[in-house]
PDB file of N, CA and C in Angstrom:
ATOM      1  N   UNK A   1    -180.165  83.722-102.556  1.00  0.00           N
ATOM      2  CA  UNK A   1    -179.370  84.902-102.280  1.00  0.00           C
ATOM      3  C   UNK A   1    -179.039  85.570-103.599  1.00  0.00           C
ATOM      4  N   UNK A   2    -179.527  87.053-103.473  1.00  0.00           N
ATOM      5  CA  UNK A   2    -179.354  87.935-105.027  1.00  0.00           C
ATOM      6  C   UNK A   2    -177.888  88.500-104.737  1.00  0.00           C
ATOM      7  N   UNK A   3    -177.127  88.811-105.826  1.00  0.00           N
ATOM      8  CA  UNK A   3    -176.152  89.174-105.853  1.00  0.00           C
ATOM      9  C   UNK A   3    -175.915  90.632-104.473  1.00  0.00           C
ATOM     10  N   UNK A   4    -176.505  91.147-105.047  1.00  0.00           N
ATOM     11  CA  UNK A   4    -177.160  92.662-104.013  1.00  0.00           C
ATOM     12  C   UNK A   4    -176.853  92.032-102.393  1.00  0.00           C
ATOM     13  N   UNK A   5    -177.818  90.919-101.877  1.00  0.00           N
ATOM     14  CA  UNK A   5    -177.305  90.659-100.788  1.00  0.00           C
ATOM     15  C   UNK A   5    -176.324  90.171-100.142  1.00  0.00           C
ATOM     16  N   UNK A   6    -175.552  89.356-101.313  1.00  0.00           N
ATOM     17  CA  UNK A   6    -173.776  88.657-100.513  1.00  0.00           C
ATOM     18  C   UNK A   6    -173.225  90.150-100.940  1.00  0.00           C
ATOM     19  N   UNK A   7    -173.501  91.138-101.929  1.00  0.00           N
ATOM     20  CA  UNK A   7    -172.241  91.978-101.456  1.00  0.00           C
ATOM     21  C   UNK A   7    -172.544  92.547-100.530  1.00  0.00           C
ATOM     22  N   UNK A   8    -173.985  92.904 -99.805  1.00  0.00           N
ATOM     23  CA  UNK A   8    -174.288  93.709 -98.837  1.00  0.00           C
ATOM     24  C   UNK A   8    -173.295  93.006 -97.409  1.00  0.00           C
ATOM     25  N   UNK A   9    -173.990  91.527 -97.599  1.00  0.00           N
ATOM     26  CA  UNK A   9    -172.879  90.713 -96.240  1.00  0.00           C
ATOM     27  C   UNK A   9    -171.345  91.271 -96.281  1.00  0.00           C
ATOM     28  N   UNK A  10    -171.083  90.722 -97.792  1.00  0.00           N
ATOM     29  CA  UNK A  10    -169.835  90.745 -97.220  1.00  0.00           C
ATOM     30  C   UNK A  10    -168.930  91.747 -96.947  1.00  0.00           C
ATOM     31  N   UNK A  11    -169.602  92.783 -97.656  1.00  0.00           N
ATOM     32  CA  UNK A  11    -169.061  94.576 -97.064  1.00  0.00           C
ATOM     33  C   UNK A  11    -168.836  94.563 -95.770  1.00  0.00           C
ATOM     34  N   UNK A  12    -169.945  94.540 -95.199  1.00  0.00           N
ATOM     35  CA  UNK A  12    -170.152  94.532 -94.086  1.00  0.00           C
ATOM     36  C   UNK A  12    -169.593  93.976 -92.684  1.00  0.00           C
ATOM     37  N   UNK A  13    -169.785  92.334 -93.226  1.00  0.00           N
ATOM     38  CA  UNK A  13    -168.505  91.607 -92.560  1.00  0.00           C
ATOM     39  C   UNK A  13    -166.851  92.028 -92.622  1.00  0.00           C
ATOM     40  N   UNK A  14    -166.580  92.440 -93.955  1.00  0.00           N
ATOM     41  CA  UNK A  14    -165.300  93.129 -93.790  1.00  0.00           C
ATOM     42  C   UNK A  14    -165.524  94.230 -93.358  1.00  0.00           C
ATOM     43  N   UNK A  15    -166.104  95.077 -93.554  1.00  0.00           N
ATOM     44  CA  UNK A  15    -166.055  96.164 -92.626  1.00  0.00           C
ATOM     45  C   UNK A  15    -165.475  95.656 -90.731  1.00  0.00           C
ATOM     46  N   UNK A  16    -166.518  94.831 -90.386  1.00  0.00           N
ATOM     47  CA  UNK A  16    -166.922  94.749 -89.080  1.00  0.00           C
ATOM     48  C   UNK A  16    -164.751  94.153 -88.725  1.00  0.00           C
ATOM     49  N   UNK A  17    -164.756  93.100 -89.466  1.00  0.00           N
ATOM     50  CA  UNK A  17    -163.304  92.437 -89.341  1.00  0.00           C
ATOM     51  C   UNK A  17    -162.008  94.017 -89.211  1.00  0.00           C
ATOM     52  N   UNK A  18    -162.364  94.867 -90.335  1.00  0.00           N
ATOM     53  CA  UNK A  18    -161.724  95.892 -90.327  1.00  0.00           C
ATOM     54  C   UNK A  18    -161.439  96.541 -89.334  1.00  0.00           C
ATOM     55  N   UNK A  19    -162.763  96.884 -88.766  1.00  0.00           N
ATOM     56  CA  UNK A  19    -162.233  97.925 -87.658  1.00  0.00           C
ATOM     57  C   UNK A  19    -162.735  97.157 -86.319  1.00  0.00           C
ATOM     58  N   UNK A  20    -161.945  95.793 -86.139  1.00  0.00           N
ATOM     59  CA  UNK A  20    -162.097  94.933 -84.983  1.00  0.00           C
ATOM     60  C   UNK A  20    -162.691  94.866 -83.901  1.00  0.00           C
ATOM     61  N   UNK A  21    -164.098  95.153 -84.560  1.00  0.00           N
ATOM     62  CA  UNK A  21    -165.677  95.155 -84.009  1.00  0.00           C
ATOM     63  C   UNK A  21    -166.132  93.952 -83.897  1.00  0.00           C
ATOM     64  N   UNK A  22    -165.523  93.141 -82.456  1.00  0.00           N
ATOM     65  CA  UNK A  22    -166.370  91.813 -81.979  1.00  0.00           C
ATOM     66  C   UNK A  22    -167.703  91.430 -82.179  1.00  0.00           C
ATOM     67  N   UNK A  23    -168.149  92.235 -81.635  1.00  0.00           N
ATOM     68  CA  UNK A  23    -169.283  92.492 -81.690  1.00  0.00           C
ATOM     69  C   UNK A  23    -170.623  92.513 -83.095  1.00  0.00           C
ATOM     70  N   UNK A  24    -170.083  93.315 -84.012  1.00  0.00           N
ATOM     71  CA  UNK A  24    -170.671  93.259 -84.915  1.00  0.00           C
ATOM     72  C   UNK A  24    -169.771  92.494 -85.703  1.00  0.00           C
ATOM     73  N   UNK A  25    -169.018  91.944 -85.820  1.00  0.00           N
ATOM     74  CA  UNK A  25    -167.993  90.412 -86.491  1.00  0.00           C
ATOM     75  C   UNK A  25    -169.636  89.310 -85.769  1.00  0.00           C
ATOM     76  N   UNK A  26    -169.791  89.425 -84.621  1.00  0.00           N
ATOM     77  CA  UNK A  26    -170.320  88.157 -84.127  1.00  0.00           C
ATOM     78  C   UNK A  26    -172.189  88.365 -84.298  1.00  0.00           C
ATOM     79  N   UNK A  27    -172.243  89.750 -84.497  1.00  0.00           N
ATOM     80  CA  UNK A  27    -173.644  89.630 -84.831  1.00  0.00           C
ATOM     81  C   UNK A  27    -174.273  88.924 -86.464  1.00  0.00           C
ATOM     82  N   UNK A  28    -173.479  89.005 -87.268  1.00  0.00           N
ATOM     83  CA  UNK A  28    -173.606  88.042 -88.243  1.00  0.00           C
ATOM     84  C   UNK A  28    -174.016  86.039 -87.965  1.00  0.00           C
ATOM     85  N   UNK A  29    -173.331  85.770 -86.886  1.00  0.00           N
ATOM     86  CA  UNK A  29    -173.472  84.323 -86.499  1.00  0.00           C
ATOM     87  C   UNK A  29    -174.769  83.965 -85.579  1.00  0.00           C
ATOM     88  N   UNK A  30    -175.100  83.132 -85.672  1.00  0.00           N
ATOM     89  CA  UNK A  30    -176.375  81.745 -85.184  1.00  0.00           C
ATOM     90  C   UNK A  30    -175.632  81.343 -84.171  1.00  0.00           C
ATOM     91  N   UNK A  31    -176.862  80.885 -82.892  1.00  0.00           N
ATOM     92  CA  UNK A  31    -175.859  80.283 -82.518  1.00  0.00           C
ATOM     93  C   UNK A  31    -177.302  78.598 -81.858  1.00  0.00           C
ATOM     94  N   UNK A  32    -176.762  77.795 -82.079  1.00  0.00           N
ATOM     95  CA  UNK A  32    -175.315  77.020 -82.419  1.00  0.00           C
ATOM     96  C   UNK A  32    -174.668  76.923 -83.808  1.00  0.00           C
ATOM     97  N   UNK A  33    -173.874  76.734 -84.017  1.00  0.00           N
ATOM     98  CA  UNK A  33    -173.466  76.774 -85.888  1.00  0.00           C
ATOM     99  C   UNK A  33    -172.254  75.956 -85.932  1.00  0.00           C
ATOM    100  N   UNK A  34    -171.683  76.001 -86.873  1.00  0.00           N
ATOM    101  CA  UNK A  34    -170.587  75.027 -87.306  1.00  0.00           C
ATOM    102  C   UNK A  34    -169.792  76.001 -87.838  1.00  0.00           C
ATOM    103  N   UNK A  35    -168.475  76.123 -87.569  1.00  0.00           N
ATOM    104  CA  UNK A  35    -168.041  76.609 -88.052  1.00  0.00           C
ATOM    105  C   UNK A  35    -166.553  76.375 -87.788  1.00  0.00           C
ATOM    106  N   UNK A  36    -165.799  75.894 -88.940  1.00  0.00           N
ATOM    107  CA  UNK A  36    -164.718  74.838 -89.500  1.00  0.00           C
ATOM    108  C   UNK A  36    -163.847  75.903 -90.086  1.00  0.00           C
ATOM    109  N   UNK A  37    -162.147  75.371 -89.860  1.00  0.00           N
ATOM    110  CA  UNK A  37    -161.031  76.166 -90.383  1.00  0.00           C
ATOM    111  C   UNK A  37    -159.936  75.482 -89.562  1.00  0.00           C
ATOM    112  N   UNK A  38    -159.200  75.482 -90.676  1.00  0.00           N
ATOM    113  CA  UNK A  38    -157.578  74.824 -90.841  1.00  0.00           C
ATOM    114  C   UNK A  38    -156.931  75.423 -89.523  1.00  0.00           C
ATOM    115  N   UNK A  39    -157.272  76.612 -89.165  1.00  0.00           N
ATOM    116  CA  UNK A  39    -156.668  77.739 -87.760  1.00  0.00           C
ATOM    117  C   UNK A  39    -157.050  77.094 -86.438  1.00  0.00           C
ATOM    118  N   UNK A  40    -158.057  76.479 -86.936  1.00  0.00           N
ATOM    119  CA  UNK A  40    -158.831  75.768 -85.354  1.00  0.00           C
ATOM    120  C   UNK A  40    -157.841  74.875 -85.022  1.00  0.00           C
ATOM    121  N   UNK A  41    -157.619  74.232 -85.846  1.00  0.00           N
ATOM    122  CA  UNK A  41    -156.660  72.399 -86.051  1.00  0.00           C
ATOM    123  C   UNK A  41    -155.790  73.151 -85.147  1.00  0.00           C
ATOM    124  N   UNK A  42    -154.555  74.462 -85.875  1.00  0.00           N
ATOM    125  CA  UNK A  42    -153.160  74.885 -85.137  1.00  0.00           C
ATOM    126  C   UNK A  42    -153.551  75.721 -84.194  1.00  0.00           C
ATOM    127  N   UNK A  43    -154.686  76.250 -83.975  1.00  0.00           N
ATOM    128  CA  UNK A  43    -154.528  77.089 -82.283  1.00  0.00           C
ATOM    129  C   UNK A  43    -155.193  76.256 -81.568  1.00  0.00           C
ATOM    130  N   UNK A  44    -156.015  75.798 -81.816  1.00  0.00           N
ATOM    131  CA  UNK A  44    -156.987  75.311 -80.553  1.00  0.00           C
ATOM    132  C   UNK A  44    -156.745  73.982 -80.391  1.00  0.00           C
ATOM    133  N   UNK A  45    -156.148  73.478 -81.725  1.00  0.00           N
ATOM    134  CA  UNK A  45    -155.765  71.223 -81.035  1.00  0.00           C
ATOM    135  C   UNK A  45    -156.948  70.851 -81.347  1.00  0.00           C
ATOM    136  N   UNK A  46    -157.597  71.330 -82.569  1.00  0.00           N
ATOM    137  CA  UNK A  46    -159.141  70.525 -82.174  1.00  0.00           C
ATOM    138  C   UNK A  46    -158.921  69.308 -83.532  1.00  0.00           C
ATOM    139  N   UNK A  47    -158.732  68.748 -84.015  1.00  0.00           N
ATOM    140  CA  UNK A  47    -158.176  67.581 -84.795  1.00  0.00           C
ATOM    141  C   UNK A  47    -159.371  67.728 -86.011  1.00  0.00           C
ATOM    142  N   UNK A  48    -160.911  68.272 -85.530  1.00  0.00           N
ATOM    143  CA  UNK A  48    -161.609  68.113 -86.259  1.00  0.00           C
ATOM    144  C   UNK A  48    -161.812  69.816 -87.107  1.00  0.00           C
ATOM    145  N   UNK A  49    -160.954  70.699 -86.209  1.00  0.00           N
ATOM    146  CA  UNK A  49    -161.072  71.932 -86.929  1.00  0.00           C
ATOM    147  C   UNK A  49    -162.382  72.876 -86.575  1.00  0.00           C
ATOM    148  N   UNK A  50    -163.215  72.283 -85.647  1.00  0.00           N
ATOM    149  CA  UNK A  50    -164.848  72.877 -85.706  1.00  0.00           C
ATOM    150  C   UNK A  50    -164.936  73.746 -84.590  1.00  0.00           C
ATOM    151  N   UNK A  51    -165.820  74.544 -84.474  1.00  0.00           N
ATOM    152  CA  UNK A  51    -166.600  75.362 -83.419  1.00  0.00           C
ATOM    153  C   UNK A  51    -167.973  75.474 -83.719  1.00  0.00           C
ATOM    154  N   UNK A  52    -168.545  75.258 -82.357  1.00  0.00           N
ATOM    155  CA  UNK A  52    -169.957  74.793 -82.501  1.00  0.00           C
ATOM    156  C   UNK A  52    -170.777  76.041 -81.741  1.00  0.00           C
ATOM    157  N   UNK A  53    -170.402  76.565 -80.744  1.00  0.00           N
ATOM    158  CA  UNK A  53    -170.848  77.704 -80.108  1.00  0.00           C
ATOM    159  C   UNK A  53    -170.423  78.986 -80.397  1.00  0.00           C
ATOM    160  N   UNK A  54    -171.231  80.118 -80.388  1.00  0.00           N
ATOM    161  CA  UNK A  54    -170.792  81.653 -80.583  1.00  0.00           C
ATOM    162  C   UNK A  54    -170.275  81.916 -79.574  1.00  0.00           C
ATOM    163  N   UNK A  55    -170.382  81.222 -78.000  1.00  0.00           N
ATOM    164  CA  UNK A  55    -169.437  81.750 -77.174  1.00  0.00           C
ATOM    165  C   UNK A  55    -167.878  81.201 -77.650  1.00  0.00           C
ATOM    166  N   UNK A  56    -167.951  80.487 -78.115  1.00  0.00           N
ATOM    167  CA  UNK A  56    -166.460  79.686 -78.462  1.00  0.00           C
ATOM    168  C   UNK A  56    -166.131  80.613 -79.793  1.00  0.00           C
ATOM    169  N   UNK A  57    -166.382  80.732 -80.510  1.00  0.00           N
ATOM    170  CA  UNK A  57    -166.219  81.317 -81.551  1.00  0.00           C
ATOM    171  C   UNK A  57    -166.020  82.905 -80.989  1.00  0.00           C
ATOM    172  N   UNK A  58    -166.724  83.354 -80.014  1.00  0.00           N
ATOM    173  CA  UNK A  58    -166.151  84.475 -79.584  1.00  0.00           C
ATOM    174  C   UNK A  58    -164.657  84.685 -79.120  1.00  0.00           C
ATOM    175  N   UNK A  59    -164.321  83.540 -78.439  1.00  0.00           N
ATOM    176  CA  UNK A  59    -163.371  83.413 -77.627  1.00  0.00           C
ATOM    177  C   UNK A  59    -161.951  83.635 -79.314  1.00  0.00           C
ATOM    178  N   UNK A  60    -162.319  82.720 -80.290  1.00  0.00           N
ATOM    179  CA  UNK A  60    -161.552  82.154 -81.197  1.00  0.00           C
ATOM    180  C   UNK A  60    -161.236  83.767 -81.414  1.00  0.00           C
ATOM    181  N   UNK A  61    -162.216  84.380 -82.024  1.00  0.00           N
ATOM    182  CA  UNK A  61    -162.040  85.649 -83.066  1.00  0.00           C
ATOM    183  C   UNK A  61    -161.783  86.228 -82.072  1.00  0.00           C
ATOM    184  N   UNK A  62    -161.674  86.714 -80.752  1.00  0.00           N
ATOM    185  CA  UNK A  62    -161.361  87.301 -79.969  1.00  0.00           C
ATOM    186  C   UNK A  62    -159.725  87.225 -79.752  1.00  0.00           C
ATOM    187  N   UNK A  63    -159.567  86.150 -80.234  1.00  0.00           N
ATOM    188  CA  UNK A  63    -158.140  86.134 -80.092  1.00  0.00           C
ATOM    189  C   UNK A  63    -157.309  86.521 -81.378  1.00  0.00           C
ATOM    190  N   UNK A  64    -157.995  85.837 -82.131  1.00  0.00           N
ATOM    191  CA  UNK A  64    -157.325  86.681 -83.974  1.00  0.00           C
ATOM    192  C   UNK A  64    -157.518  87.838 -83.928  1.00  0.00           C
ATOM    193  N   UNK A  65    -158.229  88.274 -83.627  1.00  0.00           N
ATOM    194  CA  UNK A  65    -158.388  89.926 -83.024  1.00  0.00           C
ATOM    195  C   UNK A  65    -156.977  90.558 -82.587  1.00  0.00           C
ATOM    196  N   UNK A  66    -156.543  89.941 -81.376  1.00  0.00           N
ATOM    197  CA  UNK A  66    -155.680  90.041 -80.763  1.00  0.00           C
ATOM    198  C   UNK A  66    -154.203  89.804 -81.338  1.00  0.00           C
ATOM    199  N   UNK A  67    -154.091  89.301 -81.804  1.00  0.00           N
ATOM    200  CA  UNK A  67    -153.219  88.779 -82.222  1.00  0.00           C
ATOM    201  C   UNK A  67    -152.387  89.254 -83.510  1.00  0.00           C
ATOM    202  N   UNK A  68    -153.733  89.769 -84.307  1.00  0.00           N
ATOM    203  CA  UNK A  68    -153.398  90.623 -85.694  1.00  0.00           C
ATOM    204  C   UNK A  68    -152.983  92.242 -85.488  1.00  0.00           C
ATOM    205  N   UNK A  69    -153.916  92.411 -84.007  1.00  0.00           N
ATOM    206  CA  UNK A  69    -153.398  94.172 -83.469  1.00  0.00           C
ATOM    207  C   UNK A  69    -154.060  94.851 -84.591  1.00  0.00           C
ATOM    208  N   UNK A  70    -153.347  96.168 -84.746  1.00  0.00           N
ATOM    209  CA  UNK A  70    -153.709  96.766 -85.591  1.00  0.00           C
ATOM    210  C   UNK A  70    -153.288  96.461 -87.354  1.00  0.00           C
ATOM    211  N   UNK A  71    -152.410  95.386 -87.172  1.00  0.00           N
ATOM    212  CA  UNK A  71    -151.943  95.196 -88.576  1.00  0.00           C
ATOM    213  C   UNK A  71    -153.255  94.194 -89.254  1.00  0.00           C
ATOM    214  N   UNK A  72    -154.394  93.569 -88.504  1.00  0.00           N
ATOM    215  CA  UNK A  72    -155.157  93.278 -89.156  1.00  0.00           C
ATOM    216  C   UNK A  72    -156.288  93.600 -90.060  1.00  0.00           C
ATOM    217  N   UNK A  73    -156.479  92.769 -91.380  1.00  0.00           N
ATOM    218  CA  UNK A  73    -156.684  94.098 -92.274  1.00  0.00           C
ATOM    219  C   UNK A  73    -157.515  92.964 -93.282  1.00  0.00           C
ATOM    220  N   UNK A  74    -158.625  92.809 -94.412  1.00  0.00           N
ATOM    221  CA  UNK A  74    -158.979  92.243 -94.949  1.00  0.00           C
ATOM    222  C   UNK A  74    -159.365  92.943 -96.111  1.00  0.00           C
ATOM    223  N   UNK A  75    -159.015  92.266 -97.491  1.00  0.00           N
ATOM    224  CA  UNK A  75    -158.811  93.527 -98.297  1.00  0.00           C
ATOM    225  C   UNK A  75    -159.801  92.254 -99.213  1.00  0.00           C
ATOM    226  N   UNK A  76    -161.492  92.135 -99.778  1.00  0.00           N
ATOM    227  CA  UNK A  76    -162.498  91.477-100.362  1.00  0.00           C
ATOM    228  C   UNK A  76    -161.887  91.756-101.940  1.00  0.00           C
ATOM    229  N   UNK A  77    -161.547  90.437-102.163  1.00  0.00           N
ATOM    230  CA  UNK A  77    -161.274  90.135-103.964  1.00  0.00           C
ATOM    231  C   UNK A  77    -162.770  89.720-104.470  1.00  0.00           C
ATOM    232  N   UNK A  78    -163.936  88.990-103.960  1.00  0.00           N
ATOM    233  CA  UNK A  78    -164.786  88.324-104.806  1.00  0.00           C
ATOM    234  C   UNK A  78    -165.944  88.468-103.883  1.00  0.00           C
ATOM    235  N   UNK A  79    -166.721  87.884-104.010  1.00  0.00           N
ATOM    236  CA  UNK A  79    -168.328  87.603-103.193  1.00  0.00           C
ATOM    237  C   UNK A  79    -168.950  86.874-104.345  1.00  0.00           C
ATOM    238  N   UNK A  80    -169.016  85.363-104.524  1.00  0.00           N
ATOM    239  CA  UNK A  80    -170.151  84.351-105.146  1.00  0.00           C
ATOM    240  C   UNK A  80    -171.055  84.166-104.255  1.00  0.00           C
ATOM    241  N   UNK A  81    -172.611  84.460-104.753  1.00  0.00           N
ATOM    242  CA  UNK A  81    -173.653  84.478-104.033  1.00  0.00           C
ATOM    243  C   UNK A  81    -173.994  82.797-104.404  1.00  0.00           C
ATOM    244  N   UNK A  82    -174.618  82.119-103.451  1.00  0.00           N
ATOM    245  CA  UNK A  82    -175.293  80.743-103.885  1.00  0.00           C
ATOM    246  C   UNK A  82    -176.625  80.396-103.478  1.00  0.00           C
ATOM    247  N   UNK A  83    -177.367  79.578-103.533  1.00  0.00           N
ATOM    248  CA  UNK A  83    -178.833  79.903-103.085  1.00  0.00           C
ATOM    249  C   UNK A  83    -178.951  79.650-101.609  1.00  0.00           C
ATOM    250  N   UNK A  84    -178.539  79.404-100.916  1.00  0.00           N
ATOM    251  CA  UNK A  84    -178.815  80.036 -99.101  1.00  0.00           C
ATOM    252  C   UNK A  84    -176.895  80.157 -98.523  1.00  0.00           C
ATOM    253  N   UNK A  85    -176.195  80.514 -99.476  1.00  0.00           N
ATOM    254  CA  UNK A  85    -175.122  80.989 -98.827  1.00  0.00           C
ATOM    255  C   UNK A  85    -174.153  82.011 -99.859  1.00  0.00           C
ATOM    256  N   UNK A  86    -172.694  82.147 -98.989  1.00  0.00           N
ATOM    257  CA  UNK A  86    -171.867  83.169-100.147  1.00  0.00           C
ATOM    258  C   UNK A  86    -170.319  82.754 -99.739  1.00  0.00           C
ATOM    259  N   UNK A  87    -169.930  82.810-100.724  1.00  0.00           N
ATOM    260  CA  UNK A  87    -168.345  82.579-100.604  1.00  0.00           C
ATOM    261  C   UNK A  87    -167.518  83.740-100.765  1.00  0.00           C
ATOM    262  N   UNK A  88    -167.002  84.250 -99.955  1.00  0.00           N
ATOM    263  CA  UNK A  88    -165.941  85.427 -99.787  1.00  0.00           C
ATOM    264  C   UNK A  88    -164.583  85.224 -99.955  1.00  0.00           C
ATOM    265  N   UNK A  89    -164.092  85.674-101.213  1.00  0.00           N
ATOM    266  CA  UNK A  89    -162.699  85.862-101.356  1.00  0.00           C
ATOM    267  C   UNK A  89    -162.184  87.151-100.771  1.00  0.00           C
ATOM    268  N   UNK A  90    -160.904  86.658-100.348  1.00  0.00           N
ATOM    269  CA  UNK A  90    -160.533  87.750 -99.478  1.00  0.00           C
ATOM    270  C   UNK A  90    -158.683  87.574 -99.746  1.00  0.00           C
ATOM    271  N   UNK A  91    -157.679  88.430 -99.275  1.00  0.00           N
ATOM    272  CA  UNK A  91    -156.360  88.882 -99.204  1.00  0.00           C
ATOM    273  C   UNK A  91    -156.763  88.902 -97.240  1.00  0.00           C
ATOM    274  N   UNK A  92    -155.696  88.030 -96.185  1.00  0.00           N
ATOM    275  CA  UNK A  92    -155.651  89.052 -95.136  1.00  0.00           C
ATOM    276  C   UNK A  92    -154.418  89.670 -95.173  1.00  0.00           C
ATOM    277  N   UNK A  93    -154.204  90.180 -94.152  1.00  0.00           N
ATOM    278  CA  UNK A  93    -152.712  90.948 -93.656  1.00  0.00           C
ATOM    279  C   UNK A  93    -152.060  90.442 -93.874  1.00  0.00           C
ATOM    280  N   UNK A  94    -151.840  89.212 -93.690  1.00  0.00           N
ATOM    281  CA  UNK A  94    -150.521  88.177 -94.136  1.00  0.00           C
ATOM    282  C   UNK A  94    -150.360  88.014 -95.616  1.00  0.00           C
ATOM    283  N   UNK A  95    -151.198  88.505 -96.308  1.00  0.00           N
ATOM    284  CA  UNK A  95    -150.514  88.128 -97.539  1.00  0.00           C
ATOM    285  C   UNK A  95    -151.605  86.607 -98.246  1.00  0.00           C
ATOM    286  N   UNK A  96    -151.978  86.287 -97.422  1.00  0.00           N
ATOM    287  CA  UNK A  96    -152.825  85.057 -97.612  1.00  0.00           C
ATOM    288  C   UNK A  96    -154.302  85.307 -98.216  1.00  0.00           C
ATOM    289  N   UNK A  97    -154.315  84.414 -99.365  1.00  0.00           N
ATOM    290  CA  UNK A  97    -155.683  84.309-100.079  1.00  0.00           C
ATOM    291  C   UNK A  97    -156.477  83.271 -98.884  1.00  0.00           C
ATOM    292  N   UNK A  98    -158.009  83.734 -98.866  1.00  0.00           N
ATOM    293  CA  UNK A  98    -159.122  83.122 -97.967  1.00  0.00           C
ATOM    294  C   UNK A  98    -159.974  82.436 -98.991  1.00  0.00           C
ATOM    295  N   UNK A  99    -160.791  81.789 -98.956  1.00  0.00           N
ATOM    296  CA  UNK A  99    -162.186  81.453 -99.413  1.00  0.00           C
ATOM    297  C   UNK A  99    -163.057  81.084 -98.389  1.00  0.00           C
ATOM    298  N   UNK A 100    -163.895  81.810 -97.599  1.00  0.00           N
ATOM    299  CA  UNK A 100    -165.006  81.589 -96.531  1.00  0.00           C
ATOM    300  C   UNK A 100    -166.363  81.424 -97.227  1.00  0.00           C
ATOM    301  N   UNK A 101    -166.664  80.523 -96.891  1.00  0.00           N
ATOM    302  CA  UNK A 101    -168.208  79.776 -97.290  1.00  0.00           C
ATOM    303  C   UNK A 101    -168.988  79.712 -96.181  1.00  0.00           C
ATOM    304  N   UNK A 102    -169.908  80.719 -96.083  1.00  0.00           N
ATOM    305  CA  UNK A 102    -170.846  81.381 -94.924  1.00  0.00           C
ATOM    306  C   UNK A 102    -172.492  80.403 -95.767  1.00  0.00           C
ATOM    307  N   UNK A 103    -173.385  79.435 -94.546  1.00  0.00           N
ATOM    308  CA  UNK A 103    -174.686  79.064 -95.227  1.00  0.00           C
ATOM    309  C   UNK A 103    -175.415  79.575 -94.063  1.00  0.00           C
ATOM    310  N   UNK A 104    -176.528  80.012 -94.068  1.00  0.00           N
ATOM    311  CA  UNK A 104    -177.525  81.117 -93.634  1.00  0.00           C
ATOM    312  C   UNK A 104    -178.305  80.366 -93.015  1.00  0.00           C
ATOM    313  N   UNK A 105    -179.145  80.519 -92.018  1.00  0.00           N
ATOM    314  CA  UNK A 105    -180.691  80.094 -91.015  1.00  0.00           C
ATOM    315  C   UNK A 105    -181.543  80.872 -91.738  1.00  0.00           C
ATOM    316  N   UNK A 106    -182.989  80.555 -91.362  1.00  0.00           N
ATOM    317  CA  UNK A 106    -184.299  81.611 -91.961  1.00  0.00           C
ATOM    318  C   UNK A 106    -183.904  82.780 -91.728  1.00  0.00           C
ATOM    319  N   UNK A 107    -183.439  83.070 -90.474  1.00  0.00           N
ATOM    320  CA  UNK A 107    -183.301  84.605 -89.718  1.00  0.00           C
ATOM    321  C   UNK A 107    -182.323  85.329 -90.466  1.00  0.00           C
ATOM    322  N   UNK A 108    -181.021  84.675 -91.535  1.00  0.00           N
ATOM    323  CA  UNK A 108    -180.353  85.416 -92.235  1.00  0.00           C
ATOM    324  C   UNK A 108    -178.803  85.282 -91.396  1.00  0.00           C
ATOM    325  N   UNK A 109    -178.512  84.673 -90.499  1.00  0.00           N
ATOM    326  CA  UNK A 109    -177.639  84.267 -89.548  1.00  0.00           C
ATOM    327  C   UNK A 109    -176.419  83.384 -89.882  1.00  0.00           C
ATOM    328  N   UNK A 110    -175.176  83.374 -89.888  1.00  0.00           N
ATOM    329  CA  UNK A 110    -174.446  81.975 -90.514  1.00  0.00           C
ATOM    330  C   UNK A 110    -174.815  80.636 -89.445  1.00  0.00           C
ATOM    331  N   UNK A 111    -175.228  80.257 -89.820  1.00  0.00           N
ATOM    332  CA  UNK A 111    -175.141  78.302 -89.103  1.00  0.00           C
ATOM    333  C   UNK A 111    -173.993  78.030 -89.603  1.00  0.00           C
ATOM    334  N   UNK A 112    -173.417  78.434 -90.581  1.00  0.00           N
ATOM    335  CA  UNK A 112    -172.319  76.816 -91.250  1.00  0.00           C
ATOM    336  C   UNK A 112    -171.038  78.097 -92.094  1.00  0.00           C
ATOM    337  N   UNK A 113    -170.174  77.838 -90.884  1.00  0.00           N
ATOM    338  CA  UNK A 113    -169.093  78.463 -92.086  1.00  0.00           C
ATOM    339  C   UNK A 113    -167.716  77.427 -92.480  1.00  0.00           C
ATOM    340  N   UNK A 114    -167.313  77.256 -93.430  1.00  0.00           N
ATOM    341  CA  UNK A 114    -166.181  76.875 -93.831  1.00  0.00           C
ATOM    342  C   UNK A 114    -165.375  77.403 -94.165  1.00  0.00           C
ATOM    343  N   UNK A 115    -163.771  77.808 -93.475  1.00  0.00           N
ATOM    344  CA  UNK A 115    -162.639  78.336 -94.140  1.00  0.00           C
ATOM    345  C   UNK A 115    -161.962  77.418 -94.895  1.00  0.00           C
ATOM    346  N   UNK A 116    -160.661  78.571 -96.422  1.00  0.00           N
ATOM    347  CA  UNK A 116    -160.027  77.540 -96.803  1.00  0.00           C
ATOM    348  C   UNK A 116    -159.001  79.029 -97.033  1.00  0.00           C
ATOM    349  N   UNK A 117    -158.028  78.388 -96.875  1.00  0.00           N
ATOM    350  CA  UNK A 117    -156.390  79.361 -96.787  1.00  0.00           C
ATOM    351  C   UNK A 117    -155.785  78.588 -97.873  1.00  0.00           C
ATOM    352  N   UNK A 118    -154.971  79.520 -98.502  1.00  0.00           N
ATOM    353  CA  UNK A 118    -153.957  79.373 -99.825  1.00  0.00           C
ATOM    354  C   UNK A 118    -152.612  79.948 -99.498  1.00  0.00           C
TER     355      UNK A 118
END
C-alpha cells in the first residue's frame, strides 16, 4: 500500500462516516472479516470484542450511526500506510483519539479491522 492509496481510503472512509452513509461506510468491508473493538465488549456483551459478519457489523454501525445523530463527526489526524493495510488516526465527536487498523483481501476489501480508543 503507497501512501496515495491509504489517504485515498481513508478520505473516503471518513467521508462515508461523515455524512452517515451505511452504505458506503459498509462498502469498504469483506465479508466474512474480523473485526475487533473495545465498543463491541460494552454494547454488544461480546467478551471477545469481535464481529465476524457484514450483516452484524451492519447492524453494529447502524447503531453508532444512531446513536451519534447528527453530532457524529470524525475529524482524520494521520493515515500510516503498511504493506497490505493502514492505520487511521482519527478525533471522534466525543473528543476521543481512535487508532483503526484496517488489513485488506486481493479485492482491496477490509477482512481484519482492529480498533483502539484513548
Amino acid at each position: 500500500m503507497n501512501p496515495q492509496q491509504a489517504e485515498a481510503i481513508a478520505t473516503d472512509w471518513v467521508a462515508a462516516w461523515n455524512a452517515h452513509d451505511l452504505e458506503r461506510i459498509l462498502a469498504h468491508y469483506a465479508d466474512p472479516l474480523e473485526f475487533t473493538s473495545p465498543l463491541i465488549v460494552e454494547r454488544l456483551g461480546r467478551a471477545n470484542g469481535t464481529i465476524r459478519s457484514k450483516a452484524e457489523l451492519r447492524d453494529y454501525f447502524a447503531a453508532g450511526i444512531a446513536a451519534g445523530s447528527a453530532a457524529l463527526r470524525f475529524e482524520l489526524l494521520d493515515v500510516l500506510p503498511g504493506v497490505d493495510s493502514v492505520t487511521l488516526y482519527y478525533r471522534n465527536h466525543r473528543g476521543r483519539t481512535v487508532a483503526e487498523t484496517m488489513f485488506f483481501d486481493a479485492a482491496g476489501l477490509v477482512q481484519k479491522a482492529a480498533v483502539h480508543y484513548r
